[in-house]
Protein backbone atom coordinates (compact mmCIF):
# COMPACT_ATOMS: atom_id res chain seq x y z
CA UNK A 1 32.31 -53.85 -196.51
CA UNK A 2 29.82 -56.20 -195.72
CA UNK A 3 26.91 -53.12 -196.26
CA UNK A 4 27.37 -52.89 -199.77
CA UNK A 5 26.22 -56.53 -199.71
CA UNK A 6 23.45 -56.87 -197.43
CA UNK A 7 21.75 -60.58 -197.17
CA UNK A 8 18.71 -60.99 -199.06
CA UNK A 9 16.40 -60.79 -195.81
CA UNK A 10 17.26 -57.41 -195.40
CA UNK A 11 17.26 -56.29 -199.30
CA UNK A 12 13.72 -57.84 -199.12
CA UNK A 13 12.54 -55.75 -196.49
CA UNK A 14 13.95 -52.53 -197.53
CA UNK A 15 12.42 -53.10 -200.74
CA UNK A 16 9.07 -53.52 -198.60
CA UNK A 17 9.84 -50.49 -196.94
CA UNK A 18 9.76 -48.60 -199.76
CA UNK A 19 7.04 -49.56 -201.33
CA UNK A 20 4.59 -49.70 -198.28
CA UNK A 21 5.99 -45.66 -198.01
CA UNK A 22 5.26 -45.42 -201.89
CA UNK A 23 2.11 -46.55 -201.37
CA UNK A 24 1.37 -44.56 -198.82
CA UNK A 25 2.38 -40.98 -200.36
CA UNK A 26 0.48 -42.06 -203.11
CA UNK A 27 -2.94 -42.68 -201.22
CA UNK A 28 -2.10 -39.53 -199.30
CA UNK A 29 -1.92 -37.59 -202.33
CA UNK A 30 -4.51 -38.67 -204.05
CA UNK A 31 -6.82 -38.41 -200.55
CA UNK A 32 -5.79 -34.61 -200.64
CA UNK A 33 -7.31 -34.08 -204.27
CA UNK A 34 -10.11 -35.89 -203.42
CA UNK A 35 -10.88 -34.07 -200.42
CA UNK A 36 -9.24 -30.41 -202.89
CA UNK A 37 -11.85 -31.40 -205.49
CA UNK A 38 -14.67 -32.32 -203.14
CA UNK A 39 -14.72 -29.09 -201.19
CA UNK A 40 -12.41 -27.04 -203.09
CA UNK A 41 -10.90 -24.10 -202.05
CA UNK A 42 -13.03 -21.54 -200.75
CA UNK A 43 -12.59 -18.14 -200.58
CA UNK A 44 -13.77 -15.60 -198.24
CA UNK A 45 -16.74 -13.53 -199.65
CA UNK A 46 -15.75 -10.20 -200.81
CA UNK A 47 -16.59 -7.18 -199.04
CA UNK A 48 -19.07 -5.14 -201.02
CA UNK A 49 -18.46 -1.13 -200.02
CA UNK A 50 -21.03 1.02 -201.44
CA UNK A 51 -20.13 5.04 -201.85
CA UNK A 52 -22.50 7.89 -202.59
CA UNK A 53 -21.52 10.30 -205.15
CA UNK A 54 -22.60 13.74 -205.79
CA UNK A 55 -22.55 16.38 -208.36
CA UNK A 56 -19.35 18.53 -207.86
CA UNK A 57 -21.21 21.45 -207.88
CA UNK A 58 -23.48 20.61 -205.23
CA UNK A 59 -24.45 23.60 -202.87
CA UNK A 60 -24.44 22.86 -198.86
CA UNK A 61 -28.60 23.82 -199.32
CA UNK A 62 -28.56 20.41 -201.35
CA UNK A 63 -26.66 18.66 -198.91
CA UNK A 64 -29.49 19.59 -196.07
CA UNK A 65 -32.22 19.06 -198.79
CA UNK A 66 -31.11 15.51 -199.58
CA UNK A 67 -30.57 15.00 -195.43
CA UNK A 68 -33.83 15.82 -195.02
CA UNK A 69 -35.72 14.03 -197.74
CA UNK A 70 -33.74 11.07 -196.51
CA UNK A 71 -35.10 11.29 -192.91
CA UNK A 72 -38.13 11.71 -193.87
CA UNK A 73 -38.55 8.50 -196.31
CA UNK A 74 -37.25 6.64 -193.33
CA UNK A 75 -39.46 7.77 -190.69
CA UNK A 76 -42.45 7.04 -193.21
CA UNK A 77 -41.28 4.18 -193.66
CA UNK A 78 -41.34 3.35 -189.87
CA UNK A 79 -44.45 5.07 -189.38
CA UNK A 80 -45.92 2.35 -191.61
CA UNK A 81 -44.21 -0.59 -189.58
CA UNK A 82 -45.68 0.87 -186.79
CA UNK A 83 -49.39 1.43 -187.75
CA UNK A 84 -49.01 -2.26 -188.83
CA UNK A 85 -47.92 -3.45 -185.44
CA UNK A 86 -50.84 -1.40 -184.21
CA UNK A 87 -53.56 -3.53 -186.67
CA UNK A 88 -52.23 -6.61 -184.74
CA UNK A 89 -52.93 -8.26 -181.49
CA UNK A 90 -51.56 -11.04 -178.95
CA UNK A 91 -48.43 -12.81 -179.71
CA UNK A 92 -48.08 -11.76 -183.25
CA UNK A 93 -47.98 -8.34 -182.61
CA UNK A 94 -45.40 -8.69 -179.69
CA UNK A 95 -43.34 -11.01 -182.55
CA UNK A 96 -43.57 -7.98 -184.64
CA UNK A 97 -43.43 -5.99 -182.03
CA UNK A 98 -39.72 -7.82 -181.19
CA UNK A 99 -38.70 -7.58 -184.48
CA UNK A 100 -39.34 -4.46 -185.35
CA UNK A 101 -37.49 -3.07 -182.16
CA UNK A 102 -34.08 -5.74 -183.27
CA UNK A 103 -34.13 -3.83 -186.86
CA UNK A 104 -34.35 -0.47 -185.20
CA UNK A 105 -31.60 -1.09 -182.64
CA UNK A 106 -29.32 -2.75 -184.73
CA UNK A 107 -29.18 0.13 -187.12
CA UNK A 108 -31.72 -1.25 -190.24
CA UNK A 109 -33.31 1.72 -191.31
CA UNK A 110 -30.22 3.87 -191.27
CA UNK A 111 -28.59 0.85 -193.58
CA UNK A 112 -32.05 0.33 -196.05
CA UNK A 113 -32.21 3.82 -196.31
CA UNK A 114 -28.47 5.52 -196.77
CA UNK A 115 -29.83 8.19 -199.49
CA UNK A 116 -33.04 9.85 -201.07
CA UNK A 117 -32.06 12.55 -203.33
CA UNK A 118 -34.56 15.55 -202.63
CA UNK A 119 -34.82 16.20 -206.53
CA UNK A 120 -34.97 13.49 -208.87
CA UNK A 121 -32.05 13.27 -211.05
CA UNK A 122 -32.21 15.01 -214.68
CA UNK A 123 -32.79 12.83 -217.20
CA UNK A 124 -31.76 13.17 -220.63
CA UNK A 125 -34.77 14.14 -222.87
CA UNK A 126 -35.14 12.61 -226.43
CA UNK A 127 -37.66 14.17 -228.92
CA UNK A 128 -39.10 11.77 -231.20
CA UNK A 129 -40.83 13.95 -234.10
CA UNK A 130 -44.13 13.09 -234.59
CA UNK A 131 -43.59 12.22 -238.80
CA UNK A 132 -40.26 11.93 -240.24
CA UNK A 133 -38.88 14.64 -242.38
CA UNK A 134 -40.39 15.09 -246.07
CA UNK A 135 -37.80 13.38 -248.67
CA UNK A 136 -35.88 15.22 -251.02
CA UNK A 137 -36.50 15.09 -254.43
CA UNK A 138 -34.03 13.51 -256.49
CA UNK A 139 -31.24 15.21 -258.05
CA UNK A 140 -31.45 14.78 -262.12
């Protein structure tokens, strides 16, 4: 049963090997909070969905009014990019020129312009009177 009494050489490096792998956890550890706390975590971004919402009594005329209010703020809106372009010349105005054709194929003025109501919305109307009510007399 000589393994319950190993020679001191041995005992001595056991005891190193255990704490060089003591050590070692410990820096590894403490490497992974530096790194955690350094850089953290990071999430993905969040996906932002935006949804239109209508009145529930809203009429199919309404629908096609607010379709076609919404067409036409867009193509104004292009028709303006365009006479822009037009008031420039040489390499600025094919950089515009560029750009202008990237946002329009890649679907930007269908995104910056998802809904103009044909009708503004109905606002709630608060009437201030012009002089505050007379005072009552006192009760005696």
């Amino acid at each position: 049963m000589a393994f319950l009494d190993p020679p001191d050489a041995q005992a001595r490096r056991t005891r190193y090997w255990i704490a060089a792998s003591s050590v070692l956890a410990t820096t590894a550890i403490m490497t992974l909070f530096l790194i955690e706390s350094r850089w953290g975590y990071m999430k993905p971004d969040p996906v932002i969905v935006y949804a239109q919402s209508w009145k529930a009594d809203r009429t199919r005329a309404d629908a096609v009014a607010d379709t076609k209010s919404t067409m036409a703020a867009r193509e104004t809106a292009m028709a303006k990019s365009r006479a822009f372009i037009a008031t420039l010349s040489g390499k600025p105005k094919a950089d515009a020129q560029k750009k202008y054709d990237a946002y329009v194929n890649g679907g930007g003025a269908a995104k910056e312009f998802a809904y103009v109501p044909a009708q503004p919305s109905l606002q709630a109307i608060v009437r201030v009177p012009a002089e505050p009510p007379p005072a009552e007399p006192p009760i005696e």
